[in-house]
Protein backbone atom coordinates (compact mmCIF):
# COMPACT_ATOMS: atom_id res chain seq x y z
CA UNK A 1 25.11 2.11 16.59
CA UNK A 2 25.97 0.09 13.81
CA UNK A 3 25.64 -3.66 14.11
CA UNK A 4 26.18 -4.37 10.33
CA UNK A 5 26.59 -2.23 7.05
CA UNK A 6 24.48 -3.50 4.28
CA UNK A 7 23.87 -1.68 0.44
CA UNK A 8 20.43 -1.68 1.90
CA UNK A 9 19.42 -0.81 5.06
CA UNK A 10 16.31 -2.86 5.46
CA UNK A 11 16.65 -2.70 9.86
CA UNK A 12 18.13 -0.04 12.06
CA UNK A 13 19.40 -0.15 15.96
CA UNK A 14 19.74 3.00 18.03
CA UNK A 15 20.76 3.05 21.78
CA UNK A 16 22.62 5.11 24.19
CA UNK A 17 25.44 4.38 26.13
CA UNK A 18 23.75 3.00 29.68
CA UNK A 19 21.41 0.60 27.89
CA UNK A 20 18.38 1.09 28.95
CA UNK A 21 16.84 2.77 25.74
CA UNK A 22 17.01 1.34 22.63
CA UNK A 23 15.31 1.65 19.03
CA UNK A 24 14.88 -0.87 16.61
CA UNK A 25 13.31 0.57 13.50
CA UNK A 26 12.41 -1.37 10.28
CA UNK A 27 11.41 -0.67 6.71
CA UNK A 28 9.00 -2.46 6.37
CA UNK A 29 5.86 -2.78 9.22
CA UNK A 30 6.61 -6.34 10.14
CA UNK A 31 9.69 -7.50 9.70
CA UNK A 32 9.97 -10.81 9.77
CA UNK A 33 10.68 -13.31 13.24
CA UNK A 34 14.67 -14.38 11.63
CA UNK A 35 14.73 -10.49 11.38
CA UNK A 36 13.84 -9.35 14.90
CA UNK A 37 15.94 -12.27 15.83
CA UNK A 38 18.84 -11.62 14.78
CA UNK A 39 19.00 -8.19 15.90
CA UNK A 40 18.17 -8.93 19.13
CA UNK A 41 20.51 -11.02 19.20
CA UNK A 42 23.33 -9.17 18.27
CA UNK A 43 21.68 -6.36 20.49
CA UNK A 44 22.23 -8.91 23.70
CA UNK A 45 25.76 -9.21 22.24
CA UNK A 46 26.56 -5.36 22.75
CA UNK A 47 25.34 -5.45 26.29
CA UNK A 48 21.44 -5.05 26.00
CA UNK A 49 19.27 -6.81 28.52
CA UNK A 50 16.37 -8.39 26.37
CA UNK A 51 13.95 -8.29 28.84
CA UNK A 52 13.70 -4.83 29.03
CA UNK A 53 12.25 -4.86 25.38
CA UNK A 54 9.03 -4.21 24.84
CA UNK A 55 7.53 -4.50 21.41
CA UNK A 56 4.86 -1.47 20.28
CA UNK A 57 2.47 -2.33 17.45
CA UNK A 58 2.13 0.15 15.06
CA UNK A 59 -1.52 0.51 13.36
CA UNK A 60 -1.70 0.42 9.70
């Protein structure tokens, strides 16, 4: 899915159609708060229920 077309994809979404799975997947290894913000905002937007996220930590 594609919430917003930028020259540079710095943040990506991926889901599938029911909502219950969905992908965020960064650049960088911590993208900042305003980041993870605003894509879960527009996320909720689309029809995602936001507390069915659950952040992983990757290890550097």
């Amino acid at each position: 899915m594609a919430l917003r077309r930028a020259s540079i994809l710095l943040v990506v979404a991926a889901g599938e159609p029911s909502g219950r799975y969905l992908w965020l997947m960064s650049r960088t290894a911590n993208p900042s708060d305003a980041v993870k913000a605003t894509i879960m905002t527009r996320t909720a937007a689309i029809g995602y229920d936001l507390a069915l996220v659950r952040e992983t930590r990757h290890l550097p």
